[in-house]
Protein backbone atom coordinates (compact mmCIF):
# COMPACT_ATOMS: atom_id res chain seq x y z
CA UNK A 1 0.89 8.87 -40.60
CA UNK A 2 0.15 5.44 -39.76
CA UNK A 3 3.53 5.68 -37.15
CA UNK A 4 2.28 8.78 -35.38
CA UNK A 5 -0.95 6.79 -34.96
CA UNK A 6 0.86 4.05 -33.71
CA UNK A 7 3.23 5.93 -31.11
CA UNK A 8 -0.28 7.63 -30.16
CA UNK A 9 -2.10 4.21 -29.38
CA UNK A 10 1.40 2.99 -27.43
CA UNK A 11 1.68 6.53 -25.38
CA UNK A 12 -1.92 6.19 -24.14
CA UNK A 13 -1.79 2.50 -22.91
CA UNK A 14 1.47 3.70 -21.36
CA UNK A 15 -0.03 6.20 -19.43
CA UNK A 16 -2.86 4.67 -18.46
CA UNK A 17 -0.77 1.67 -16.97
CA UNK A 18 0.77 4.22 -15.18
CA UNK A 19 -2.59 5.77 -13.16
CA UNK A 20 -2.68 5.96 -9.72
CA UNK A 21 -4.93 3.60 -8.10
CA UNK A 22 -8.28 5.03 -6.50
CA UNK A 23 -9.24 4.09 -3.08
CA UNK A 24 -11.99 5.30 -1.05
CA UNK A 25 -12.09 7.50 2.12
CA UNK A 26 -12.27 4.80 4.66
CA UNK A 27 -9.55 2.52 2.78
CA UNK A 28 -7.14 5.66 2.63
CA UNK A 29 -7.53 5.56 6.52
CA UNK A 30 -6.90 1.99 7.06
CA UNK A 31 -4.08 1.79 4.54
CA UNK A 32 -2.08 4.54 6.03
CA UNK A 33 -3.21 3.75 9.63
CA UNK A 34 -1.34 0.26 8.47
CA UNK A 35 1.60 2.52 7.69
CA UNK A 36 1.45 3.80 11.15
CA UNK A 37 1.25 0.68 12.90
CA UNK A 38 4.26 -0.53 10.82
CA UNK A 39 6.10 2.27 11.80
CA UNK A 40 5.26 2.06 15.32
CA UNK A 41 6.93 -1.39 15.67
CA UNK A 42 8.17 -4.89 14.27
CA UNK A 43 4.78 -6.62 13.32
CA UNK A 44 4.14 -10.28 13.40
CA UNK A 45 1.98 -12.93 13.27
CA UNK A 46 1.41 -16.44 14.69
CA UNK A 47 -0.54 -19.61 12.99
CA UNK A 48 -1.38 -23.25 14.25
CA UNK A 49 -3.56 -25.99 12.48
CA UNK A 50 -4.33 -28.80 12.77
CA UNK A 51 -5.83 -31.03 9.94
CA UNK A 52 -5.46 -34.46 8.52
CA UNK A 53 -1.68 -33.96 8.17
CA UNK A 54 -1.19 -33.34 11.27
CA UNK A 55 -0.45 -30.17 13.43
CA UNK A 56 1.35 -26.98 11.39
CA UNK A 57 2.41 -23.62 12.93
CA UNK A 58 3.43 -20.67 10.84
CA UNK A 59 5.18 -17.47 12.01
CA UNK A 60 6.30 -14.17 10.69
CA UNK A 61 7.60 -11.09 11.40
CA UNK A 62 8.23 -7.68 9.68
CA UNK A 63 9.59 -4.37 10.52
CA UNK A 64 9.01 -1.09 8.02
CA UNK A 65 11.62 0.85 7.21
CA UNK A 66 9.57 3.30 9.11
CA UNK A 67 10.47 2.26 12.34
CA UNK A 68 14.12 1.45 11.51
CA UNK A 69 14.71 5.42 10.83
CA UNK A 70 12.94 5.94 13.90
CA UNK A 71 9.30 8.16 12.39
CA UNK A 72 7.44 8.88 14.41
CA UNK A 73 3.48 7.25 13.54
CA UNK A 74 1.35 10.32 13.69
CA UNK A 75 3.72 12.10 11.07
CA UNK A 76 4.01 8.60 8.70
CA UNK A 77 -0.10 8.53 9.31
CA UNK A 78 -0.44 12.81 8.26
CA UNK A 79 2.48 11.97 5.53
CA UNK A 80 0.64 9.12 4.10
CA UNK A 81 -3.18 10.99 4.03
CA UNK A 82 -1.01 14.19 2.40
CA UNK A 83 0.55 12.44 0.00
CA UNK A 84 -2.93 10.38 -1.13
CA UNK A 85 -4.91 13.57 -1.48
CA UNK A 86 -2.64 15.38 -3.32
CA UNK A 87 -1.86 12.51 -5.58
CA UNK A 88 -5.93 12.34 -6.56
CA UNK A 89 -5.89 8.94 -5.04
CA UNK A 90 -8.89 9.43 -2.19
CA UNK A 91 -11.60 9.41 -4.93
CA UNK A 92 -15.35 11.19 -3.28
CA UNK A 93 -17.28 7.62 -3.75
């Protein structure tokens, strides 16, 4: 008894390790509108500071798998919001 107890306990942190995290409305839109952009091109980014140690710069680049199979945006940005609402992850706050 005390092992079915057990396995119960285990199973349940399992699966609740395993829940989908909830985002609302507005962050759905910017995180697949993110998506979109990624897929639209290579993204980057550019830095320069200057501070007691003297002048830094910083730069990056990225490019999504997205855009390297060629997706088109709109469909990655409908794709994404799909997928979201039908996973339960848009929660109504």
């Amino acid at each position: 008894m005390f092992r079915f107890g057990t396995i119960a306990v285990i199973s349940g942190l399992v699966l609740s390790a395993c829940t989908l995290p909830q985002m609302t409305f507005p962050e759905a839109v910017a995180y697949c509108q993110d998506k979109a952009d990624a897929a639209a091109g290579p993204q980057g980014t550019v830095g320069i500071g200057v501070g007691t140690g003297g002048t830094n710069a910083s730069f990056s680049i990225s490019v999504s798998d997205s855009f390297l199979r060629g997706d088109d945006p709109e469909v990655v940005y409908e794709t994404c919001m799909n997928e979201l609402s039908q996973n339960g992850q848009i929660s109504g706050v």
